[in-house]
Every structure is written in C-alpha cells, then in structure tokens.
PDB file of N, CA and C in Angstrom:
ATOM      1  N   UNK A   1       0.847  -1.191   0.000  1.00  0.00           N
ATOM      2  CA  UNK A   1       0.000   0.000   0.000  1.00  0.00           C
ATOM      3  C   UNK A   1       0.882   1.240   0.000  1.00  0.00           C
ATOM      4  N   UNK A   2       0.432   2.168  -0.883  1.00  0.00           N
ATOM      5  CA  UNK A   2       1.025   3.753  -0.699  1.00  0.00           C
ATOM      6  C   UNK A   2       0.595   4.800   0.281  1.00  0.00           C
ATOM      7  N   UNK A   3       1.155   5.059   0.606  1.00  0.00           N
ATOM      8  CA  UNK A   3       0.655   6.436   1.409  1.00  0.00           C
ATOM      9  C   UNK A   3       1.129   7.563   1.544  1.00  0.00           C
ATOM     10  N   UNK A   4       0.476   8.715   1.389  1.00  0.00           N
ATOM     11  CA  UNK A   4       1.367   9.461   1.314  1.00  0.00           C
ATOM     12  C   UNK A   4       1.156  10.617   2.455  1.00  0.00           C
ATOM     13  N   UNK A   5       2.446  11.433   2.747  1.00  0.00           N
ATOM     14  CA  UNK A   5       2.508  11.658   4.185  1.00  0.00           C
ATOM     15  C   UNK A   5       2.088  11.869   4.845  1.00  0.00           C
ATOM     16  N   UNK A   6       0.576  12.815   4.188  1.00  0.00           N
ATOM     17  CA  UNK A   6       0.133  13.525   5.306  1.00  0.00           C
ATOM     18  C   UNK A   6      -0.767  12.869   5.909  1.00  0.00           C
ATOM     19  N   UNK A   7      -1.110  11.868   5.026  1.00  0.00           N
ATOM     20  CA  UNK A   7      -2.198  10.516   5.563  1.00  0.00           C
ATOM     21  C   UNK A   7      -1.605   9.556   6.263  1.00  0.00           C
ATOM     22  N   UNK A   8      -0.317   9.392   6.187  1.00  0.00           N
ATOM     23  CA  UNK A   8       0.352   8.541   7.246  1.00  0.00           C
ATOM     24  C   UNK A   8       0.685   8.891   8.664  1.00  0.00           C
ATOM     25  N   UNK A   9       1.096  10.176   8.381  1.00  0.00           N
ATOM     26  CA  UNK A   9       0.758  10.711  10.082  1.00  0.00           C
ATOM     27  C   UNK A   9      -0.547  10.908  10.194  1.00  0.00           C
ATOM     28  N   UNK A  10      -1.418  11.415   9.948  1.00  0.00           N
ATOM     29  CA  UNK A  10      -2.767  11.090  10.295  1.00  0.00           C
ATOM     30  C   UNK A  10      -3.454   9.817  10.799  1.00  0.00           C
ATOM     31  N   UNK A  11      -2.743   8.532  10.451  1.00  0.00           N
ATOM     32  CA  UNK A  11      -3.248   7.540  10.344  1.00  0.00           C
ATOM     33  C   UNK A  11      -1.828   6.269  10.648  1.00  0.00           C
ATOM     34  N   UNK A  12      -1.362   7.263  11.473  1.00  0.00           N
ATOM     35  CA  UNK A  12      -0.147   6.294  11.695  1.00  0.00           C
ATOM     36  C   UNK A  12      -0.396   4.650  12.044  1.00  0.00           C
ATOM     37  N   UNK A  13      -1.188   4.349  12.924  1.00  0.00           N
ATOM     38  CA  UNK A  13      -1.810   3.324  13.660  1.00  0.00           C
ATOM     39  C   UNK A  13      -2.200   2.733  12.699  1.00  0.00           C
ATOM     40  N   UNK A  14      -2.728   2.967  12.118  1.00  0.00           N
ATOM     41  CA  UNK A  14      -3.383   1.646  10.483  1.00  0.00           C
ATOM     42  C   UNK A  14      -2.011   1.101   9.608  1.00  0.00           C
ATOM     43  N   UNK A  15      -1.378   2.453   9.759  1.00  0.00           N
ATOM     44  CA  UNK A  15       0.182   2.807   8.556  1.00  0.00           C
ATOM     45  C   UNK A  15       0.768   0.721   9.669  1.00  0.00           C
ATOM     46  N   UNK A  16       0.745   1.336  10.881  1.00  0.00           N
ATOM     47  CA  UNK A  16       1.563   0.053  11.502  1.00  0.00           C
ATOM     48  C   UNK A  16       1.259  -1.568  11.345  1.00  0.00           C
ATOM     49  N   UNK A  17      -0.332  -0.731  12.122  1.00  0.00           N
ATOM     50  CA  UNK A  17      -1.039  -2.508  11.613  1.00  0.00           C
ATOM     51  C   UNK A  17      -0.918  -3.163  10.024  1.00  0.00           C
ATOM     52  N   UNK A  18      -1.150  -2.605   9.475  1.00  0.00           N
ATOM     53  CA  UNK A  18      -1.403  -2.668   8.470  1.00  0.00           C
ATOM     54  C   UNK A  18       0.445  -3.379   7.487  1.00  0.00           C
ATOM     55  N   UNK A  19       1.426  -2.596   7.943  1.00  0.00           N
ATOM     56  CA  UNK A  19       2.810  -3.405   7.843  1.00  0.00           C
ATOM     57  C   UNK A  19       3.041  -4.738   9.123  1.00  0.00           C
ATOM     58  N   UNK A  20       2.274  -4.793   9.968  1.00  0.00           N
ATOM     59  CA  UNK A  20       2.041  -6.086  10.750  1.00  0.00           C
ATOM     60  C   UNK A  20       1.132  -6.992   9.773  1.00  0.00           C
ATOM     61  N   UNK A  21      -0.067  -7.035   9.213  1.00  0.00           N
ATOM     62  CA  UNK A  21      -0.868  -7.961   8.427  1.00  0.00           C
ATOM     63  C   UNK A  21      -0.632  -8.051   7.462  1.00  0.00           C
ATOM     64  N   UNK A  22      -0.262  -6.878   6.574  1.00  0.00           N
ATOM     65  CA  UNK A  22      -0.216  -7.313   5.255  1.00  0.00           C
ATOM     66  C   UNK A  22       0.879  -6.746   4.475  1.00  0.00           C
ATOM     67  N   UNK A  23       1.992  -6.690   5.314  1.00  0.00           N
ATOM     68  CA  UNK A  23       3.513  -6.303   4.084  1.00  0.00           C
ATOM     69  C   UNK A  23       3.720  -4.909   4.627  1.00  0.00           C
ATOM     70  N   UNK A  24       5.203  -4.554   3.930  1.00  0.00           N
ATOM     71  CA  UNK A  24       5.546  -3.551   3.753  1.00  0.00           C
ATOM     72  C   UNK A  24       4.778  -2.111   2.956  1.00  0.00           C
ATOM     73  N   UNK A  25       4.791  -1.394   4.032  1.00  0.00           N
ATOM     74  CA  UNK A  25       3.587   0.069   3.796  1.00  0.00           C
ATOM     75  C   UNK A  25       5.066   0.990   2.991  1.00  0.00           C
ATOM     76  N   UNK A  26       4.448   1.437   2.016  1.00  0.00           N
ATOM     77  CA  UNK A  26       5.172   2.618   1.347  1.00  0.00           C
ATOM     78  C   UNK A  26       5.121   4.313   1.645  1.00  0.00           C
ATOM     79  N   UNK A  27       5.314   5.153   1.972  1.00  0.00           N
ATOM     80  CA  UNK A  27       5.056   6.422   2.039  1.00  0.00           C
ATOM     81  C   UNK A  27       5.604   7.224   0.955  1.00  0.00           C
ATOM     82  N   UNK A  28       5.109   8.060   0.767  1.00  0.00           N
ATOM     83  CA  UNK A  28       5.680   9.136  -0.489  1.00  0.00           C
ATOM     84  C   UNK A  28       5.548  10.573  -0.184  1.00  0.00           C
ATOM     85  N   UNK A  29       6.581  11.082  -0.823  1.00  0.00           N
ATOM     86  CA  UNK A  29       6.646  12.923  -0.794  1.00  0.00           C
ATOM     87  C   UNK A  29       6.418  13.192  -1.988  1.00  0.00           C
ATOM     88  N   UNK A  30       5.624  14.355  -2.086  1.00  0.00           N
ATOM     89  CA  UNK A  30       5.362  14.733  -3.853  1.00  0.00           C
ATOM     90  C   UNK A  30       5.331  13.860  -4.558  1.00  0.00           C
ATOM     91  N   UNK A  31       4.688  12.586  -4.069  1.00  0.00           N
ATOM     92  CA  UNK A  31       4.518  11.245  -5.419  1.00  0.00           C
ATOM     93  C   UNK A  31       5.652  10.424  -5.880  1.00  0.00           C
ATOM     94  N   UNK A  32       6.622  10.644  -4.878  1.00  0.00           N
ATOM     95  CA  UNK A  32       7.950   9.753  -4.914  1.00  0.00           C
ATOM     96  C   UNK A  32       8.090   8.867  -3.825  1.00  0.00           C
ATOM     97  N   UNK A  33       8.253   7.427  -4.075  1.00  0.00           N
ATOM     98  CA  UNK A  33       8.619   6.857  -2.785  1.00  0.00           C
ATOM     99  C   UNK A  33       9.762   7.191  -2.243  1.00  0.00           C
ATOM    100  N   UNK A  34       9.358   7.039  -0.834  1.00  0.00           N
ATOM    101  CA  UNK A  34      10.871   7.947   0.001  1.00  0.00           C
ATOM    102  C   UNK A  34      11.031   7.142   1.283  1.00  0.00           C
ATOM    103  N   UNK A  35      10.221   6.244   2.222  1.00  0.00           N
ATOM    104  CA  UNK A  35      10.138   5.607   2.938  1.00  0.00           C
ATOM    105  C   UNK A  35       9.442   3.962   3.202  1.00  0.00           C
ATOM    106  N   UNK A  36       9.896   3.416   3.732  1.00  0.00           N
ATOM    107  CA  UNK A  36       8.955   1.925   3.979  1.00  0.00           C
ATOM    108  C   UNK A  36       8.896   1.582   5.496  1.00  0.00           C
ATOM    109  N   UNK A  37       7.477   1.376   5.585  1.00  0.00           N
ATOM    110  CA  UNK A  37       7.396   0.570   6.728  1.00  0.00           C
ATOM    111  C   UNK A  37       7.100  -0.269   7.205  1.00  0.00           C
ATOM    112  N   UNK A  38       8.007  -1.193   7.966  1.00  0.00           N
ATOM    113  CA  UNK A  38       7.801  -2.709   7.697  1.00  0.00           C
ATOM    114  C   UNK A  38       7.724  -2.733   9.329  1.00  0.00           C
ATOM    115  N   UNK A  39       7.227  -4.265   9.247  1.00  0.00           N
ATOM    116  CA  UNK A  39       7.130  -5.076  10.554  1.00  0.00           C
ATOM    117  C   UNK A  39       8.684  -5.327  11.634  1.00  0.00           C
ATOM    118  N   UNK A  40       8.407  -5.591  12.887  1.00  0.00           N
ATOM    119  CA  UNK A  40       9.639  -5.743  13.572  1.00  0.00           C
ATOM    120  C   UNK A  40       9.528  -7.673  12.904  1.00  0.00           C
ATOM    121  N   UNK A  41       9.074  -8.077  12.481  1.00  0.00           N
ATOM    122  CA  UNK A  41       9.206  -9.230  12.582  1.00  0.00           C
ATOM    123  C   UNK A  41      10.032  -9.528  10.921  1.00  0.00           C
ATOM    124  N   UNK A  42       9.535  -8.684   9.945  1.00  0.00           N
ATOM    125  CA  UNK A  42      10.344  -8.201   8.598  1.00  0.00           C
ATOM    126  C   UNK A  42      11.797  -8.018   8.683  1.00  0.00           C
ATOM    127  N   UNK A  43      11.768  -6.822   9.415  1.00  0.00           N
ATOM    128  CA  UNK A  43      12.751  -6.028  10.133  1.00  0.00           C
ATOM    129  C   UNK A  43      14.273  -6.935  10.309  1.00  0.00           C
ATOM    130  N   UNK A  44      13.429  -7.982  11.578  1.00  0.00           N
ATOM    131  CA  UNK A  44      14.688  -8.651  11.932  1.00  0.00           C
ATOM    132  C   UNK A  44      14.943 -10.055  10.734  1.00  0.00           C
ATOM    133  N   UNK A  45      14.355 -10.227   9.994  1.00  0.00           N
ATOM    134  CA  UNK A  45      14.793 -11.485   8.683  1.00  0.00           C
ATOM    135  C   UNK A  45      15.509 -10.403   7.866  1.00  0.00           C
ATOM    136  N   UNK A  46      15.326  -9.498   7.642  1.00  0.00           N
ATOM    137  CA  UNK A  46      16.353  -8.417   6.963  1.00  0.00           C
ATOM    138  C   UNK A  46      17.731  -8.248   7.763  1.00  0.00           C
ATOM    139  N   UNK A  47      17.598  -8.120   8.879  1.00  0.00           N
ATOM    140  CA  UNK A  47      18.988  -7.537   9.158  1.00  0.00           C
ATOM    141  C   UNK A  47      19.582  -8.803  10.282  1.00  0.00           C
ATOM    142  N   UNK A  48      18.985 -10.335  10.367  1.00  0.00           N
ATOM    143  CA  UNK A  48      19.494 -11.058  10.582  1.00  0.00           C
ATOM    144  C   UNK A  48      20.604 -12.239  10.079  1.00  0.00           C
ATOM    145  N   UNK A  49      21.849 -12.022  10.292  1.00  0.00           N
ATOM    146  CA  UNK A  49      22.940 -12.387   9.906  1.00  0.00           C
ATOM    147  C   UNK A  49      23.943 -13.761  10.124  1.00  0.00           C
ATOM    148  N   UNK A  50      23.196 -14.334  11.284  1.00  0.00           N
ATOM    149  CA  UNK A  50      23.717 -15.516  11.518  1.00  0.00           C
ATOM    150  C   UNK A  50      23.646 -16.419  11.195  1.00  0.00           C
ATOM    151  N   UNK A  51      22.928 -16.797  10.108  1.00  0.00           N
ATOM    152  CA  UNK A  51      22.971 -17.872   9.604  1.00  0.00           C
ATOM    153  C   UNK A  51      24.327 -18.304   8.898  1.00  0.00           C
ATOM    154  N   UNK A  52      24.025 -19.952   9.150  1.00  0.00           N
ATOM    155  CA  UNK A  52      25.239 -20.111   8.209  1.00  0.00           C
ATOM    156  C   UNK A  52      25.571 -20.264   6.104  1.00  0.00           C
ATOM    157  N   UNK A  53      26.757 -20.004   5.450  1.00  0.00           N
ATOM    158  CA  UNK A  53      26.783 -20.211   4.465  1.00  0.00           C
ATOM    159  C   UNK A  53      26.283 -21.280   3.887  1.00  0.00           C
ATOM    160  N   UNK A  54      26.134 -22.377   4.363  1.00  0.00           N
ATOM    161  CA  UNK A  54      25.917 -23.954   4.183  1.00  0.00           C
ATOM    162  C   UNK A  54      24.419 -23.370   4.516  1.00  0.00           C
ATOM    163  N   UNK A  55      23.956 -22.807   5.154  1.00  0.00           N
ATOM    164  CA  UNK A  55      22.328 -22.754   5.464  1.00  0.00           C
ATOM    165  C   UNK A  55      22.052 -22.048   4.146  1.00  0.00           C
ATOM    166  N   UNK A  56      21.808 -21.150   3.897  1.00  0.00           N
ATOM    167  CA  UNK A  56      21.862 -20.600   2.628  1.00  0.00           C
ATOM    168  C   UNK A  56      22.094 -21.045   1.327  1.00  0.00           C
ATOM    169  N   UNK A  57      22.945 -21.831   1.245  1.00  0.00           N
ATOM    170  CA  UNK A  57      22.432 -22.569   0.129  1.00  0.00           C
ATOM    171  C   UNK A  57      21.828 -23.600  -0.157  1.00  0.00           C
ATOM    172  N   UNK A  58      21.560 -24.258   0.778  1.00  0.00           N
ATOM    173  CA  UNK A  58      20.558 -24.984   1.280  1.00  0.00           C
ATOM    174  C   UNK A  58      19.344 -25.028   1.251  1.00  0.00           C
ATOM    175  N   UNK A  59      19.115 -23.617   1.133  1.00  0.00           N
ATOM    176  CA  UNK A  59      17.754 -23.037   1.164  1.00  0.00           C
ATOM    177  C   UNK A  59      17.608 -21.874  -0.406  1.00  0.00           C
ATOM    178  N   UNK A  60      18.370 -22.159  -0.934  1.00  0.00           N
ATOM    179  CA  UNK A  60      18.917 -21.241  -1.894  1.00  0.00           C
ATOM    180  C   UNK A  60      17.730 -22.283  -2.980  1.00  0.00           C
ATOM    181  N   UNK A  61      16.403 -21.333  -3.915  1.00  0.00           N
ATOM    182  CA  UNK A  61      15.749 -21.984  -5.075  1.00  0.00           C
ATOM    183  C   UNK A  61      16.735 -22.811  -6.395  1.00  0.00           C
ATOM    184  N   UNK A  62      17.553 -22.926  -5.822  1.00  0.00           N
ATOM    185  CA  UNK A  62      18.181 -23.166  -7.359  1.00  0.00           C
ATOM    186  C   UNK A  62      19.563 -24.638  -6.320  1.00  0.00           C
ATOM    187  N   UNK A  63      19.209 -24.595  -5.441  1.00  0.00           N
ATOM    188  CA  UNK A  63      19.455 -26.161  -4.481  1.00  0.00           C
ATOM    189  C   UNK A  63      19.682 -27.473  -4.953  1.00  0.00           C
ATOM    190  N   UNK A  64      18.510 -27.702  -5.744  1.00  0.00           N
ATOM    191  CA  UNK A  64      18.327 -28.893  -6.192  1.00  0.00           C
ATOM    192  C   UNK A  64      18.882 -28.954  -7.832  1.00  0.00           C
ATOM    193  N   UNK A  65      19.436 -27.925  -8.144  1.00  0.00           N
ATOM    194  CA  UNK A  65      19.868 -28.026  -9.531  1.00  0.00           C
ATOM    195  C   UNK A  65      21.517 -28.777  -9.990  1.00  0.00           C
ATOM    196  N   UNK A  66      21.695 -29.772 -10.450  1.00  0.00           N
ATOM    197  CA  UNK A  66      22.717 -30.472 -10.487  1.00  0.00           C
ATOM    198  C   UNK A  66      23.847 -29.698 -11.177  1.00  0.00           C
ATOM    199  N   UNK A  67      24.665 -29.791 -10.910  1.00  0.00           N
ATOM    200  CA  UNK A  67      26.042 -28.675 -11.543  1.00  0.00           C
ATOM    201  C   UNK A  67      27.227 -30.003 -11.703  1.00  0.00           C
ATOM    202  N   UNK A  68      27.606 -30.200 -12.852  1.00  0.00           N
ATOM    203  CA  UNK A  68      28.711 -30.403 -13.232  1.00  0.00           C
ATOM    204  C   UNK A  68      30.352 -30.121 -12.910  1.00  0.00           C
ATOM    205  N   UNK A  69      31.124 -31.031 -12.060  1.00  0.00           N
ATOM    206  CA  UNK A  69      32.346 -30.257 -11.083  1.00  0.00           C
ATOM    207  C   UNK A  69      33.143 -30.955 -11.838  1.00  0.00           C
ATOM    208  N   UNK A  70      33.310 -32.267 -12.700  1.00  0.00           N
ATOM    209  CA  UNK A  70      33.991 -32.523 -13.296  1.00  0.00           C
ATOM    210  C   UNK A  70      35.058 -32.040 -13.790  1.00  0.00           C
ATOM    211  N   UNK A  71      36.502 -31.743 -13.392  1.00  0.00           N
ATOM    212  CA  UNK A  71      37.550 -31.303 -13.900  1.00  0.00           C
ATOM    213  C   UNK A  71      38.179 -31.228 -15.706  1.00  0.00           C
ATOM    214  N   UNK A  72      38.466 -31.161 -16.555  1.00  0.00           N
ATOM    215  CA  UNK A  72      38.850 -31.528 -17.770  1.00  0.00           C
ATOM    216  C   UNK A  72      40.109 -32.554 -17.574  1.00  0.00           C
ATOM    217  N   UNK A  73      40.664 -33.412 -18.325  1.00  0.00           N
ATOM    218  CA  UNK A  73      41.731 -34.116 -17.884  1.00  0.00           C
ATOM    219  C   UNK A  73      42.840 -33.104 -19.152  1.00  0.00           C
ATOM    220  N   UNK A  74      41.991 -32.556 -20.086  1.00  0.00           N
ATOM    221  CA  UNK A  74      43.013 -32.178 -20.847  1.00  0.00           C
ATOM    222  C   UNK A  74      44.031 -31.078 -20.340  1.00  0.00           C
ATOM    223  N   UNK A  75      45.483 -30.789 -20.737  1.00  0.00           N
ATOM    224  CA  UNK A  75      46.529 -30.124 -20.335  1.00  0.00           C
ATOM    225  C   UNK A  75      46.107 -28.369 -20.624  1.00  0.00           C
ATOM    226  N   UNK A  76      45.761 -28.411 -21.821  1.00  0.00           N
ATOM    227  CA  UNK A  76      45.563 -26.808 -22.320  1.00  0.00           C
ATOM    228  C   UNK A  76      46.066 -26.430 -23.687  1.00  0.00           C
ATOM    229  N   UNK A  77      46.103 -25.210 -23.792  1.00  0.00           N
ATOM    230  CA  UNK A  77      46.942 -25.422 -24.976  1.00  0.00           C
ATOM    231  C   UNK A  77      48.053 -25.169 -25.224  1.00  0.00           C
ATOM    232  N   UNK A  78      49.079 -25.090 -26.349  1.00  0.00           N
ATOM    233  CA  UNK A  78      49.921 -25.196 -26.380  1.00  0.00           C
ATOM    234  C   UNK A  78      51.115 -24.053 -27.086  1.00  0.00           C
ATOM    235  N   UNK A  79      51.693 -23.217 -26.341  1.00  0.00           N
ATOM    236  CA  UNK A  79      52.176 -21.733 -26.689  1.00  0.00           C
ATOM    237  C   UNK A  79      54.128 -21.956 -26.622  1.00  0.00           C
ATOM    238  N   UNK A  80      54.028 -21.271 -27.891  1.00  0.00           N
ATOM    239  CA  UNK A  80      55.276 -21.357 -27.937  1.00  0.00           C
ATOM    240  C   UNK A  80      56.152 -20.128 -27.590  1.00  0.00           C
ATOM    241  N   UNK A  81      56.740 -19.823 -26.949  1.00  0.00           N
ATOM    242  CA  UNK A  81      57.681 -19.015 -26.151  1.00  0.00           C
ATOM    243  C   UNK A  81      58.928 -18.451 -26.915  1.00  0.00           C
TER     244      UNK A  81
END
C-alpha cells in the first residue's frame, strides 16, 4: 500500500497494523517513494545475519539443480615461447 505523508501521520496506527498484516507500507513525498514501513518481525529477517553459508544454500531456489564439477583431464593449450 502507498501512502502518502500527510495521511500517514494522520493515520499512523493503520500505517503500523497494516505493515504487521499485510507487508511492507510505502510512504511518499510529492509522489515519490521515500520511505517503507515494515514489521519488527520483517525487520529482523532483513537484518538477521547468523545464519550459516551452508544454510543458505541450502535453502537457496536453485538447491536442487545439479552442476557439473567434473575437472577436464586435458593439459591446455599449447604456446610457444
């Protein structure tokens, strides 16, 4: 949802609930987005850091996709000096 400022301070309390139920609330100045307001529960999956690397890809959509590690046996090519 957009909002724009002067209706968000007016209506701060909905502005909150409202990033508690249903997502990140937008605010705007002169018809530009300029702020977001999100949930403490948003909040902290954004700026939570401890997970591990191995967790992450783990959980990463593209997980289950098989990748090829196979080395080449060939030498390279061949430059003369």
């Amino acid at each position: 949802m957009h909002w724009q400022l002067q209706e968000a301070k007016n209506k701060l309390s909905q502005v909150i609930h409202d990033a508690k139920t249903s997502g990140p609330q937008t605010i705007t100045v002169q018809g530009k987005d300029t702020a977001v307001v999100i949930s403490t529960e948003d909040y902290l999956k954004l700026t939570h850091k401890n997970d591990s690397l191995l967790k992450f890809f783990q959980e990463s959509p593209l997980a289950d996709v098989e990748i090829d590690l196979t080395r080449s046996k060939e030498s390279g090519r061949k430059i003369e000096l």
